[in-house]
PDB file of N, CA and C in Angstrom:
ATOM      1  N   UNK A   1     -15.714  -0.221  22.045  1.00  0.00           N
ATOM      2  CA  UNK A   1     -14.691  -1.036  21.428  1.00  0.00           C
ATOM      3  C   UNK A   1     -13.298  -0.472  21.726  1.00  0.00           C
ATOM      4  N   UNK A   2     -13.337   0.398  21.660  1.00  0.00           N
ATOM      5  CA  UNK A   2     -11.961   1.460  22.119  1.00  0.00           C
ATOM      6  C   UNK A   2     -11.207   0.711  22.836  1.00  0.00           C
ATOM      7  N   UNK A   3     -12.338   0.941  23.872  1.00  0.00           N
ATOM      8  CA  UNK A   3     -11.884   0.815  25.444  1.00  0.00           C
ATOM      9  C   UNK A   3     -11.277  -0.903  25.696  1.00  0.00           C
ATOM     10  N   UNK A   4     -11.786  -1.919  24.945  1.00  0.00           N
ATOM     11  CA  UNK A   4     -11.289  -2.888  25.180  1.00  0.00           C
ATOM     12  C   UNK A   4      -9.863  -3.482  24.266  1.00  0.00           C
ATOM     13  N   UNK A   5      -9.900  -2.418  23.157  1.00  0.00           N
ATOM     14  CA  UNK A   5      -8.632  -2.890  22.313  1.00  0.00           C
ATOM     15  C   UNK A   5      -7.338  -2.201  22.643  1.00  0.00           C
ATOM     16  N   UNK A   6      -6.582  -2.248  22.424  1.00  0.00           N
ATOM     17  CA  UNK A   6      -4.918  -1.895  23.264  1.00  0.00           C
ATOM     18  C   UNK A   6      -4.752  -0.777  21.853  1.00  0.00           C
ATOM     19  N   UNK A   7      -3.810  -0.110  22.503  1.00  0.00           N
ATOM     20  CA  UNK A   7      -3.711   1.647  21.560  1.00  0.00           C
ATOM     21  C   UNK A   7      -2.274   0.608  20.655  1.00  0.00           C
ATOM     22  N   UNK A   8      -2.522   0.978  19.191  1.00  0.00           N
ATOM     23  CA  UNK A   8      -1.539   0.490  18.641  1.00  0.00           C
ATOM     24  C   UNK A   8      -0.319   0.631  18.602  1.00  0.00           C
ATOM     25  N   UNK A   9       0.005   1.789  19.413  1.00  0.00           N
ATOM     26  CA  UNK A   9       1.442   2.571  19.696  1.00  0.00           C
ATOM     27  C   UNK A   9       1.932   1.811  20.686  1.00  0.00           C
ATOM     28  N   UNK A  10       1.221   1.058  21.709  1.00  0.00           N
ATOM     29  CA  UNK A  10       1.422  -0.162  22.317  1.00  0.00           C
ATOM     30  C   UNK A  10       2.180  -1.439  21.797  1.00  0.00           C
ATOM     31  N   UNK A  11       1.768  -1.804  20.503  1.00  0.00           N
ATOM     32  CA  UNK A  11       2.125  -2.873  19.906  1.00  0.00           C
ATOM     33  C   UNK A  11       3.067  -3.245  19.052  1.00  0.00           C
ATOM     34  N   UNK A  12       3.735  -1.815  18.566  1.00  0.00           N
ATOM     35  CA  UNK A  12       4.806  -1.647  17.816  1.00  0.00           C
ATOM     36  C   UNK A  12       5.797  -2.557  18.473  1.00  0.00           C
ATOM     37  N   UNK A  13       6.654  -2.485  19.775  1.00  0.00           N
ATOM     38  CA  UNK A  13       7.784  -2.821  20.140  1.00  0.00           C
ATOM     39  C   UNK A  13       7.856  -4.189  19.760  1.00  0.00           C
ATOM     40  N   UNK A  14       7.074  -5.454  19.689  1.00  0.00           N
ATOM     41  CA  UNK A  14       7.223  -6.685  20.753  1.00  0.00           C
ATOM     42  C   UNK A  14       6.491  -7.260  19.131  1.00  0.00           C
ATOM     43  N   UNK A  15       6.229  -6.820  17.646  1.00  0.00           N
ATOM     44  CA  UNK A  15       5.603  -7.432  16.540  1.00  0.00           C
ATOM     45  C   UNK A  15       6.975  -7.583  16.192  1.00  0.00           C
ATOM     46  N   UNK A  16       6.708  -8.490  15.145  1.00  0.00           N
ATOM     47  CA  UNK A  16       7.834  -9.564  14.697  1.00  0.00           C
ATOM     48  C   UNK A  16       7.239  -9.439  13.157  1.00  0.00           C
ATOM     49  N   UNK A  17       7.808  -9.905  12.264  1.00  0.00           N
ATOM     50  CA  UNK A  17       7.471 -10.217  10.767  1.00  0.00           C
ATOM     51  C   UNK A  17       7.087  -9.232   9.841  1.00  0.00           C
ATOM     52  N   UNK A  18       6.145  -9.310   8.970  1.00  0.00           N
ATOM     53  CA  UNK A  18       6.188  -8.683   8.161  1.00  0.00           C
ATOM     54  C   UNK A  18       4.350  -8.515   7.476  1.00  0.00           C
ATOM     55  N   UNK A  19       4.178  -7.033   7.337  1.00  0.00           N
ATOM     56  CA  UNK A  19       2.737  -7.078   6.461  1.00  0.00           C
ATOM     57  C   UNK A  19       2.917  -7.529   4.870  1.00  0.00           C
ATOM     58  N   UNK A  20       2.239  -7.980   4.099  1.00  0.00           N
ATOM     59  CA  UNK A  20       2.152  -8.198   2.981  1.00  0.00           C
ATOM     60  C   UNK A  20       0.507  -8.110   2.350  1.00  0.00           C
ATOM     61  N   UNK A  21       0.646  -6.910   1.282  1.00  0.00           N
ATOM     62  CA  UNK A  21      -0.093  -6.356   0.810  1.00  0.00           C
ATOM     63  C   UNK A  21      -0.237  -6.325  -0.405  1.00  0.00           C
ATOM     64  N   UNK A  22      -0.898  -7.144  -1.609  1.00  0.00           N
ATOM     65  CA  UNK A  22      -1.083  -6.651  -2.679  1.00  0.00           C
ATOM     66  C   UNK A  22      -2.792  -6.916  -4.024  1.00  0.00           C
ATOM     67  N   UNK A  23      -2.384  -6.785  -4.828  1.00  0.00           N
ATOM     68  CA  UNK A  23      -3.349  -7.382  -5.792  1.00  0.00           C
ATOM     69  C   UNK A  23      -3.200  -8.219  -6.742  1.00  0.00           C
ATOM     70  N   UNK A  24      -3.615  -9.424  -7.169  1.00  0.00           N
ATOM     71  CA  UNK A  24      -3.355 -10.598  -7.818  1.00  0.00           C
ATOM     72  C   UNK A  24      -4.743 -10.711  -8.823  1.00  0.00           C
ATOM     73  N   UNK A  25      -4.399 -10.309 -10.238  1.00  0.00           N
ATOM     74  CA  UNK A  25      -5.306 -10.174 -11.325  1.00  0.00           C
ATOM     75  C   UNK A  25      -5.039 -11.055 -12.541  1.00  0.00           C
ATOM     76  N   UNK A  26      -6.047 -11.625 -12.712  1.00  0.00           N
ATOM     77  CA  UNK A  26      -5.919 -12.221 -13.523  1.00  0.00           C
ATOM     78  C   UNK A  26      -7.186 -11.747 -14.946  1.00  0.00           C
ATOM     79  N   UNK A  27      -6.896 -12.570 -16.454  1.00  0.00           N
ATOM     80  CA  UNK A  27      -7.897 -11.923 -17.376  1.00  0.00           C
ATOM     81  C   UNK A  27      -7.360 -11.862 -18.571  1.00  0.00           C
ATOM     82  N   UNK A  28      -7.846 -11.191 -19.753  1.00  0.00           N
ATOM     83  CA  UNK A  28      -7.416 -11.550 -20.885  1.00  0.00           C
ATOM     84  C   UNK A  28      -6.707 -10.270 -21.712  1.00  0.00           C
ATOM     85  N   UNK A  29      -5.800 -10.354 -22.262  1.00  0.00           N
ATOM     86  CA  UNK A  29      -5.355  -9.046 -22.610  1.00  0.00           C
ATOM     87  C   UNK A  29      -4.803  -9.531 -24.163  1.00  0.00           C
ATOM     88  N   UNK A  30      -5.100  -9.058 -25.360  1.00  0.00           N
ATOM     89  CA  UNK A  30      -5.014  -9.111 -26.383  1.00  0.00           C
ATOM     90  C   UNK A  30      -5.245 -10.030 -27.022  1.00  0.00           C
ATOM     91  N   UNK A  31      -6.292 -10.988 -26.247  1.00  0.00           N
ATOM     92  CA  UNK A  31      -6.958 -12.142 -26.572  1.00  0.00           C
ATOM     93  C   UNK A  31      -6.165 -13.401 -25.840  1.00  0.00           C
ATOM     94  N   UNK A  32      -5.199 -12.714 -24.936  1.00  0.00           N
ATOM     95  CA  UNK A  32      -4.363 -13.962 -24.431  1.00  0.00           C
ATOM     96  C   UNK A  32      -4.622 -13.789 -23.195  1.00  0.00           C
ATOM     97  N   UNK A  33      -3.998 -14.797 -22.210  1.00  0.00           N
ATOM     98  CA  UNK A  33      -4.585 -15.195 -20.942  1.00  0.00           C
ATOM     99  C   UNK A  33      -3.363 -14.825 -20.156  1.00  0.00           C
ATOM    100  N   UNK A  34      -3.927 -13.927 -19.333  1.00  0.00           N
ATOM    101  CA  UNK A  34      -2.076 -13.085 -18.186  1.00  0.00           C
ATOM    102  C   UNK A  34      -2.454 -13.089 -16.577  1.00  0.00           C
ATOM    103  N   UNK A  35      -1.630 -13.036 -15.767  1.00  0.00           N
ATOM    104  CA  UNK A  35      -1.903 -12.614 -14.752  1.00  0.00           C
ATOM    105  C   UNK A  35      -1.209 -11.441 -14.331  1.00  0.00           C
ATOM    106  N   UNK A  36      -1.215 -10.483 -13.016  1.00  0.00           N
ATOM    107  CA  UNK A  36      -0.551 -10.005 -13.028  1.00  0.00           C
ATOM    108  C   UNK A  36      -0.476  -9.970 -11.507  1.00  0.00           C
ATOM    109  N   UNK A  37       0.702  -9.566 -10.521  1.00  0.00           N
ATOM    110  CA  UNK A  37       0.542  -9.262  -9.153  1.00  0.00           C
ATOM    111  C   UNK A  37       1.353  -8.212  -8.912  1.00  0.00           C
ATOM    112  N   UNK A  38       0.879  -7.347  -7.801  1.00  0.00           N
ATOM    113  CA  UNK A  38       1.709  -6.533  -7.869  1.00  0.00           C
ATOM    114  C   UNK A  38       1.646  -6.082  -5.985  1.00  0.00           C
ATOM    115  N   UNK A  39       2.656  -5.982  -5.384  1.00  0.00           N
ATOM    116  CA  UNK A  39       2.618  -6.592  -4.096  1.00  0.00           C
ATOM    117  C   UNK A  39       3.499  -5.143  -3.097  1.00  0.00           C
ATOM    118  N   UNK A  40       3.125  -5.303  -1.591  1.00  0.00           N
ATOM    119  CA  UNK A  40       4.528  -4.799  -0.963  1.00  0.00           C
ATOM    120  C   UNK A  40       4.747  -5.531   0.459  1.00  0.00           C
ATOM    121  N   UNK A  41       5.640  -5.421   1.014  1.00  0.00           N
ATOM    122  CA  UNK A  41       5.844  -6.381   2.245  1.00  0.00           C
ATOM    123  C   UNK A  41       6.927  -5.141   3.085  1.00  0.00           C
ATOM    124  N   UNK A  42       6.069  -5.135   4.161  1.00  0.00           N
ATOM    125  CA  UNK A  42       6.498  -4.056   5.187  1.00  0.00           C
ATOM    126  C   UNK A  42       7.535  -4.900   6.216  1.00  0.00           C
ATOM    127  N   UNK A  43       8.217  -4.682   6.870  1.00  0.00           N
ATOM    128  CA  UNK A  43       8.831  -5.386   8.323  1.00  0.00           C
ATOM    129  C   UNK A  43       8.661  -4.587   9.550  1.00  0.00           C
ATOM    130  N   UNK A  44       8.120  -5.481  10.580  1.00  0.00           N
ATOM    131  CA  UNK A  44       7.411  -4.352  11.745  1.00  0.00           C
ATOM    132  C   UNK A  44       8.435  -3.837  11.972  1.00  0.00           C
ATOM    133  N   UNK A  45       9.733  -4.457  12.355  1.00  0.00           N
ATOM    134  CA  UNK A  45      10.475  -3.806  13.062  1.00  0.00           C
ATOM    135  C   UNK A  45      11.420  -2.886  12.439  1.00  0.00           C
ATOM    136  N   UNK A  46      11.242  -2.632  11.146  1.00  0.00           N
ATOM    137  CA  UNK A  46      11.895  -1.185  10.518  1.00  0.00           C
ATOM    138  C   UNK A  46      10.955  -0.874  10.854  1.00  0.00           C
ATOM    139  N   UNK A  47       9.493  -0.169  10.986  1.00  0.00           N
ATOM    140  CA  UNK A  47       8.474   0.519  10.388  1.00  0.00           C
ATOM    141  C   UNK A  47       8.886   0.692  11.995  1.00  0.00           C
ATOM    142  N   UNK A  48       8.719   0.232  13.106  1.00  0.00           N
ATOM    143  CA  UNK A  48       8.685   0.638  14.430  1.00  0.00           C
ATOM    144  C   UNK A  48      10.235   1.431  14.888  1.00  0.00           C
ATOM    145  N   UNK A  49      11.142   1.146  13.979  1.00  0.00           N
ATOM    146  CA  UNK A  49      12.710   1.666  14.439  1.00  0.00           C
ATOM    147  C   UNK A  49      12.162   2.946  13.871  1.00  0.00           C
ATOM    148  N   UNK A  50      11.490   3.466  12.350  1.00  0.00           N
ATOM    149  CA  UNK A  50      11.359   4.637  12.415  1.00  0.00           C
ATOM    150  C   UNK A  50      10.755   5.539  12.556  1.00  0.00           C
ATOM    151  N   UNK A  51       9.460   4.793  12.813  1.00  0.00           N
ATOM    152  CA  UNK A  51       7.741   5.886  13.725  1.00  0.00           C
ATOM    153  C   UNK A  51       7.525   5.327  14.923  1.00  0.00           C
ATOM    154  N   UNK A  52       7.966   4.318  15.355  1.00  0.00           N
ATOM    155  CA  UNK A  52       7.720   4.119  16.321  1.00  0.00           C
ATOM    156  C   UNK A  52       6.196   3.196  16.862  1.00  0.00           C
ATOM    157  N   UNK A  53       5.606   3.294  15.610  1.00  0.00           N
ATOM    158  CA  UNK A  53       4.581   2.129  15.369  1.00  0.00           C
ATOM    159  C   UNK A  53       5.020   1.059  14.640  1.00  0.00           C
ATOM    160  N   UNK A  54       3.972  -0.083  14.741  1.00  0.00           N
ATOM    161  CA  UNK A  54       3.739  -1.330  13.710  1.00  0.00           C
ATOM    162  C   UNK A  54       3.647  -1.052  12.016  1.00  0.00           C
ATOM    163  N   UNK A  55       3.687  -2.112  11.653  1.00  0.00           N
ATOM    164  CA  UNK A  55       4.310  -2.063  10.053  1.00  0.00           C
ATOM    165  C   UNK A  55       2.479  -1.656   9.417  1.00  0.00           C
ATOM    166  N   UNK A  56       1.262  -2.270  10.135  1.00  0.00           N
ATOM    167  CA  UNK A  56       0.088  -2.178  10.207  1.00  0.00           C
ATOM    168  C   UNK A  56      -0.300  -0.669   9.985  1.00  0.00           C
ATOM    169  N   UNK A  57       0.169   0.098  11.038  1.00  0.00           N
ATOM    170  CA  UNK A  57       0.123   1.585  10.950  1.00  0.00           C
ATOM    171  C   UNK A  57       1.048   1.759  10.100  1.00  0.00           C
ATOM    172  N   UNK A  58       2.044   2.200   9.449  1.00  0.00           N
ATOM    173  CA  UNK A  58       2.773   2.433   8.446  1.00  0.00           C
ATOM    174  C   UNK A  58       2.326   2.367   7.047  1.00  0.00           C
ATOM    175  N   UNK A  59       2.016   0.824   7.128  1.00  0.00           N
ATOM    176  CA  UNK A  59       0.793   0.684   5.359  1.00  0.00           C
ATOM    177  C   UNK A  59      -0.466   1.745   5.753  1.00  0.00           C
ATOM    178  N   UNK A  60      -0.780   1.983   6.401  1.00  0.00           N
ATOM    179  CA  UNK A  60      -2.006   2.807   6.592  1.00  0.00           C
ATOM    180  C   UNK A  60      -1.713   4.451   6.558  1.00  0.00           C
ATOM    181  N   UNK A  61      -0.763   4.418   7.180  1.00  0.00           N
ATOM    182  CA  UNK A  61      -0.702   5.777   6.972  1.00  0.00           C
ATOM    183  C   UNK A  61      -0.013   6.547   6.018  1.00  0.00           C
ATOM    184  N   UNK A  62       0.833   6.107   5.812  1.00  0.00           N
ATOM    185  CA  UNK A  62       2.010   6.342   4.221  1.00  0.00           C
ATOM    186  C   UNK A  62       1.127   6.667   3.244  1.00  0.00           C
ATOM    187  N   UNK A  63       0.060   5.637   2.847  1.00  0.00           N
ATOM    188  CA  UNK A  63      -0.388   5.982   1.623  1.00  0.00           C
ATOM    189  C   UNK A  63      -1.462   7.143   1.728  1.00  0.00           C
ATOM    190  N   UNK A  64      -2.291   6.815   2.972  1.00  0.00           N
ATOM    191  CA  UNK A  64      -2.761   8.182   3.327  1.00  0.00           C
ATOM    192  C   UNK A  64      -2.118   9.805   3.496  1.00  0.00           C
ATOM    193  N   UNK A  65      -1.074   9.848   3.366  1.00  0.00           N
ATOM    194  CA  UNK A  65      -0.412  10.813   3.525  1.00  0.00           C
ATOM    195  C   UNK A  65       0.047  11.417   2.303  1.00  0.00           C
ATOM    196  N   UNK A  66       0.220  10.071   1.296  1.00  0.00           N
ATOM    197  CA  UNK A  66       0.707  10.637  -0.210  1.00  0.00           C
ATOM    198  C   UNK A  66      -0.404  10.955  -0.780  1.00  0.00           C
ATOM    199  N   UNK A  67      -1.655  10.325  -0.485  1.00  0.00           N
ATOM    200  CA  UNK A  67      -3.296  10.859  -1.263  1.00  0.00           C
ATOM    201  C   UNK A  67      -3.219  12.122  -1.055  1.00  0.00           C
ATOM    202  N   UNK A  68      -3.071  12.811   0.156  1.00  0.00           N
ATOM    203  CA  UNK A  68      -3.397  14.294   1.091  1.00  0.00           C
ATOM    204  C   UNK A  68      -2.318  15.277  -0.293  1.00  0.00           C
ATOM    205  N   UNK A  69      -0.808  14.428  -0.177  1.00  0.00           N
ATOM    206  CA  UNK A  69       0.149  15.013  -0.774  1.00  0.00           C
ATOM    207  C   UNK A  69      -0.531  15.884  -2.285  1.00  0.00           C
ATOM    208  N   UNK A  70      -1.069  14.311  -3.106  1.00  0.00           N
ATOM    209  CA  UNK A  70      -1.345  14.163  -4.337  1.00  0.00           C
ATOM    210  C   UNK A  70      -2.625  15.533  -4.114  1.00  0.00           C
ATOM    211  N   UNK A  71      -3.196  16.018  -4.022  1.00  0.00           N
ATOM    212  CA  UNK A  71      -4.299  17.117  -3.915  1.00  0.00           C
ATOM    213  C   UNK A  71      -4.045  18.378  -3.538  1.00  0.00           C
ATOM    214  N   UNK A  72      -3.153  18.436  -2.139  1.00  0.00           N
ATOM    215  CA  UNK A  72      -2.699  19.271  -2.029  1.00  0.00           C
ATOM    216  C   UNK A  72      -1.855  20.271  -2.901  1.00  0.00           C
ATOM    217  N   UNK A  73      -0.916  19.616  -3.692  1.00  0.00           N
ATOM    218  CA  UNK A  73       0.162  19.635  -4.988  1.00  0.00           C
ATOM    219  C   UNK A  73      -0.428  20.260  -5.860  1.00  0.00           C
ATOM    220  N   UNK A  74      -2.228  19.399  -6.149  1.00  0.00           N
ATOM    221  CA  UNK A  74      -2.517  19.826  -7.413  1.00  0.00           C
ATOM    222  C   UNK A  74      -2.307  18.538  -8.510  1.00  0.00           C
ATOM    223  N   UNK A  75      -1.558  17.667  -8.249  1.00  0.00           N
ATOM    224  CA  UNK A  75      -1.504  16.315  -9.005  1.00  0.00           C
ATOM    225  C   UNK A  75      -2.539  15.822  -9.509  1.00  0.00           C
ATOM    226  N   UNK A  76      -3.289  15.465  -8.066  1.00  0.00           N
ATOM    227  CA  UNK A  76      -4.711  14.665  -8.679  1.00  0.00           C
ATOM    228  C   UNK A  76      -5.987  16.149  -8.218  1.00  0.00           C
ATOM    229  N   UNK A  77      -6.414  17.108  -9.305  1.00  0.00           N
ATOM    230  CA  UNK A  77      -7.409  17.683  -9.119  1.00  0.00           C
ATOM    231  C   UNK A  77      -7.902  17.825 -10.996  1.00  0.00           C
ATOM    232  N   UNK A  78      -9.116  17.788 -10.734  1.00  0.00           N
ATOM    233  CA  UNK A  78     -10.113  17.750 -11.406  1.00  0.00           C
ATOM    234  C   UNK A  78     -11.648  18.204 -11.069  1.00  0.00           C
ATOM    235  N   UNK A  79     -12.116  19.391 -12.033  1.00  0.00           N
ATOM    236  CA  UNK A  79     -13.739  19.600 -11.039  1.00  0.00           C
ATOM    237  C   UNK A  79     -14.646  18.564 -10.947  1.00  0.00           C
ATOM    238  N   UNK A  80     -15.521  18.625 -10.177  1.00  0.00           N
ATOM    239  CA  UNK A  80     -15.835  17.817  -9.500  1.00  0.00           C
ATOM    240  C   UNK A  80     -15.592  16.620  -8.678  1.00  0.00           C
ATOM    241  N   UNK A  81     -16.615  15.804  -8.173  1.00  0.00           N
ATOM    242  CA  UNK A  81     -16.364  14.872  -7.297  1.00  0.00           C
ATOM    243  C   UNK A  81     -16.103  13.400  -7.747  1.00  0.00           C
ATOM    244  N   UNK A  82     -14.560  13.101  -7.388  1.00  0.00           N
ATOM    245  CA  UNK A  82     -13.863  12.333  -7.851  1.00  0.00           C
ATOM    246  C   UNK A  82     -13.810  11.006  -6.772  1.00  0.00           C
ATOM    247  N   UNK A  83     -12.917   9.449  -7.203  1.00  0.00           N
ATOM    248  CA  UNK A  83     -12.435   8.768  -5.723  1.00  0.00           C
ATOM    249  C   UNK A  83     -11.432   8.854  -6.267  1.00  0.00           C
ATOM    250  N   UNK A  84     -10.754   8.502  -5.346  1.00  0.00           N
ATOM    251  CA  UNK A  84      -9.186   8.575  -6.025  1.00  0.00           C
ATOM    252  C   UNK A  84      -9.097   7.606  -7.067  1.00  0.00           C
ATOM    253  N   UNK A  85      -9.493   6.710  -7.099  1.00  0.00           N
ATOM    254  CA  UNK A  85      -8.976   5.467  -8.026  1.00  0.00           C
ATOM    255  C   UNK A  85      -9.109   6.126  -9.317  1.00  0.00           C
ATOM    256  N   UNK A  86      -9.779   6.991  -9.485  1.00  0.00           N
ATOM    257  CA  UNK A  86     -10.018   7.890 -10.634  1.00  0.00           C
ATOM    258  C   UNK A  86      -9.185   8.681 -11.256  1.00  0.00           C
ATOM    259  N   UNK A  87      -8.151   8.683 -10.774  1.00  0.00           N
ATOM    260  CA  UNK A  87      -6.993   9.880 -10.845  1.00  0.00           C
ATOM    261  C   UNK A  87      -5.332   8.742 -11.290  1.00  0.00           C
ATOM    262  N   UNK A  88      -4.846   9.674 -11.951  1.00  0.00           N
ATOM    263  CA  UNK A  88      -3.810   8.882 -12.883  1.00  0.00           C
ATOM    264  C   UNK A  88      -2.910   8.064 -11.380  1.00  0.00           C
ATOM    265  N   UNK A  89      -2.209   6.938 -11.022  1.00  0.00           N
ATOM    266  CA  UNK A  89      -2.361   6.169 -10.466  1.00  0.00           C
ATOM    267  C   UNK A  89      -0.840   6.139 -10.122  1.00  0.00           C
ATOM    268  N   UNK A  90      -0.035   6.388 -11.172  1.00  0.00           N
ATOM    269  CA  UNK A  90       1.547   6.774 -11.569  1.00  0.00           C
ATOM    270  C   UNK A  90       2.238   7.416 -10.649  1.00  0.00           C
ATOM    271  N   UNK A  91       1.899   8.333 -10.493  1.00  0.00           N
ATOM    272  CA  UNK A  91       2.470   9.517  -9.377  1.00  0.00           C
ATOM    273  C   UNK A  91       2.022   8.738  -7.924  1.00  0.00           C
ATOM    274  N   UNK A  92       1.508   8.630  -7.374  1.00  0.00           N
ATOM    275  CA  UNK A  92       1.142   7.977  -6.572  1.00  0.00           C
ATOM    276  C   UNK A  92       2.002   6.091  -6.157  1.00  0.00           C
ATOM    277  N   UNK A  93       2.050   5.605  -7.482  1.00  0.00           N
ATOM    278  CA  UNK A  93       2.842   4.611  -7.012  1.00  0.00           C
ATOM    279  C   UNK A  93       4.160   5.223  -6.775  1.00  0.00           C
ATOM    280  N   UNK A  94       4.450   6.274  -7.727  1.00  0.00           N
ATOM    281  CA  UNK A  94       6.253   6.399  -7.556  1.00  0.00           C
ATOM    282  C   UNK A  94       6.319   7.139  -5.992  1.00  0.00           C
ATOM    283  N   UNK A  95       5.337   7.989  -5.881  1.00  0.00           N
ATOM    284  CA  UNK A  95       5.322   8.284  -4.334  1.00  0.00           C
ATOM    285  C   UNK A  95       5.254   7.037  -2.794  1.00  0.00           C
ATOM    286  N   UNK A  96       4.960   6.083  -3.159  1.00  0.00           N
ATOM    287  CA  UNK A  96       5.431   4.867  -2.725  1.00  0.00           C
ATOM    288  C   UNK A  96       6.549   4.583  -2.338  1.00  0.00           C
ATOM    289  N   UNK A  97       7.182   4.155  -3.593  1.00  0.00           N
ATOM    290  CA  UNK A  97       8.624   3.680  -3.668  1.00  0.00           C
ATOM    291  C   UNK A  97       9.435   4.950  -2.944  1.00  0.00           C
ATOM    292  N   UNK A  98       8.912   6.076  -3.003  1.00  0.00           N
ATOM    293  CA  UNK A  98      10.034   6.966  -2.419  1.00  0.00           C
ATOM    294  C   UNK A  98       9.530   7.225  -0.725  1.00  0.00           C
ATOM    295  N   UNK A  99       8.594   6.778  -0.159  1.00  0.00           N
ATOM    296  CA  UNK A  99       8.333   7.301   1.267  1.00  0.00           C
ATOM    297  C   UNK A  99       8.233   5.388   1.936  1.00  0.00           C
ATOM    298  N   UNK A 100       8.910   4.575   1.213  1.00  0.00           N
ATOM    299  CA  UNK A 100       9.570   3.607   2.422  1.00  0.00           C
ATOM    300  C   UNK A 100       8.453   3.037   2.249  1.00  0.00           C
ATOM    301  N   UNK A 101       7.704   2.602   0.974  1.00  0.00           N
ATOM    302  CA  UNK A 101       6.718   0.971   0.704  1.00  0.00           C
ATOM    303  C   UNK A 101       6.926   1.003  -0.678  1.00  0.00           C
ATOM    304  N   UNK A 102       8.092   0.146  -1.125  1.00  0.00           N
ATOM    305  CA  UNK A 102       8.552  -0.099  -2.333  1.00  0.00           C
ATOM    306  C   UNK A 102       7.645  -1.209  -2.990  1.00  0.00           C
ATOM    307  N   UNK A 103       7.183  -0.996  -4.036  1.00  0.00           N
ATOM    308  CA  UNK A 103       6.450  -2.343  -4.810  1.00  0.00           C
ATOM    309  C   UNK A 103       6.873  -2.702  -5.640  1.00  0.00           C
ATOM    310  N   UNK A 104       6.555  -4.311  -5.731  1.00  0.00           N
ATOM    311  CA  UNK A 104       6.874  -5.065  -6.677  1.00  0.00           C
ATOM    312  C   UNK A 104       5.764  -5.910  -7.751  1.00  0.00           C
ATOM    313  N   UNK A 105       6.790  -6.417  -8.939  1.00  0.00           N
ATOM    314  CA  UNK A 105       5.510  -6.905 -10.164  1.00  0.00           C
ATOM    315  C   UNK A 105       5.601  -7.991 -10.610  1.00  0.00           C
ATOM    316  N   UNK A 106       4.519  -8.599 -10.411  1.00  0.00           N
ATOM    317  CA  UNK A 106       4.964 -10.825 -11.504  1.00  0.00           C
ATOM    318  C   UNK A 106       4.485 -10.461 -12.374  1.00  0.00           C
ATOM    319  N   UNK A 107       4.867 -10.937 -13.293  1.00  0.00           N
ATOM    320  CA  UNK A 107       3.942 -10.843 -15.055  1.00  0.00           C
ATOM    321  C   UNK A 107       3.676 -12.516 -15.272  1.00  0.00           C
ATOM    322  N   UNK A 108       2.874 -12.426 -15.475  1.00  0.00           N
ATOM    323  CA  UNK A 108       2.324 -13.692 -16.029  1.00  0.00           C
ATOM    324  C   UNK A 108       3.062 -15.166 -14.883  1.00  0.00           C
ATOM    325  N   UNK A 109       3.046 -14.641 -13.718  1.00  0.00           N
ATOM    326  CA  UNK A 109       3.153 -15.923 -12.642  1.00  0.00           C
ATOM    327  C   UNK A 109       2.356 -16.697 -12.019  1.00  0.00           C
ATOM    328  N   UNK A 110       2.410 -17.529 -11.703  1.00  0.00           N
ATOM    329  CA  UNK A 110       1.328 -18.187 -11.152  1.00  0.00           C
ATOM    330  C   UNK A 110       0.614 -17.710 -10.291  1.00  0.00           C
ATOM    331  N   UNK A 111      -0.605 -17.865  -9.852  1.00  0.00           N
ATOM    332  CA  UNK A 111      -1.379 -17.143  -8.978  1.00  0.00           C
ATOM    333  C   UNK A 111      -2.051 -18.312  -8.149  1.00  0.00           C
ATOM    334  N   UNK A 112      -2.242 -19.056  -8.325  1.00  0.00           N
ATOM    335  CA  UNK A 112      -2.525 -20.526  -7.582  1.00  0.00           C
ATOM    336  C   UNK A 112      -2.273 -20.209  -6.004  1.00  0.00           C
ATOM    337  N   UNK A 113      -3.185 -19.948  -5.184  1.00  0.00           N
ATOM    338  CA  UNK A 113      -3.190 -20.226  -3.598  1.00  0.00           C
ATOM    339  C   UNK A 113      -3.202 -21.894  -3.137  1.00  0.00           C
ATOM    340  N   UNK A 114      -2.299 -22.222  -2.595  1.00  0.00           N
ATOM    341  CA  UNK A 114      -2.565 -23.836  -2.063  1.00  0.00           C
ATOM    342  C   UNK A 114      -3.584 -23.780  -0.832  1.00  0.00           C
TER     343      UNK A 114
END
């Protein structure tokens, strides 16, 4: 498969638009009915002006890099064998917003896909 797909460091220059990434929840919270979304939207061509890859590699690797951060630090440790989702979630978003994938939040917006 390698061999037939193009190296992504290839593809950075010549992408256009934007990734968009999030989670859209809906459910009941104090007996009332909410949604919630909470989203981020990359643009290739910042993400390529400053690594030199696609916005694709950027969502991928950023957050991988703040997980490594979060352990390394000592943030997220606990004995035994953990996933991350397990680990307070906080530090990790604000590490987001500060390494260039800022997120955003709807409260109670529509969630309706046409």
């Amino acid at each position: 498969l390698k061999a037939v797909l193009p190296n992504p460091q290839d593809l950075g220059e010549n992408y256009d638009g934007e990734t968009s990434i999030g989670c859209r929840i809906r459910g009941k919270k104090d007996g009332k009915e909410r949604t919630y979304y909470v989203y981020n939207n990359c643009k290739h061509q910042e993400a390529y002006n400053e690594t030199g890859m696609q916005g694709v590699s950027y969502t991928t690797g950023v957050p991988a890099m703040i997980g490594a951060m979060m352990f390394l630090k000592g943030i997220w440790k606990k004995p035994g064998v953990w996933n991350v989702e397990e680990f307070d979630p906080d530090p990790f978003m604000e590490q987001l917003n500060k390494q260039g994938l800022p997120w955003h939040e709807v409260f109670d917006g529509d969630l309706e896909i046409d």
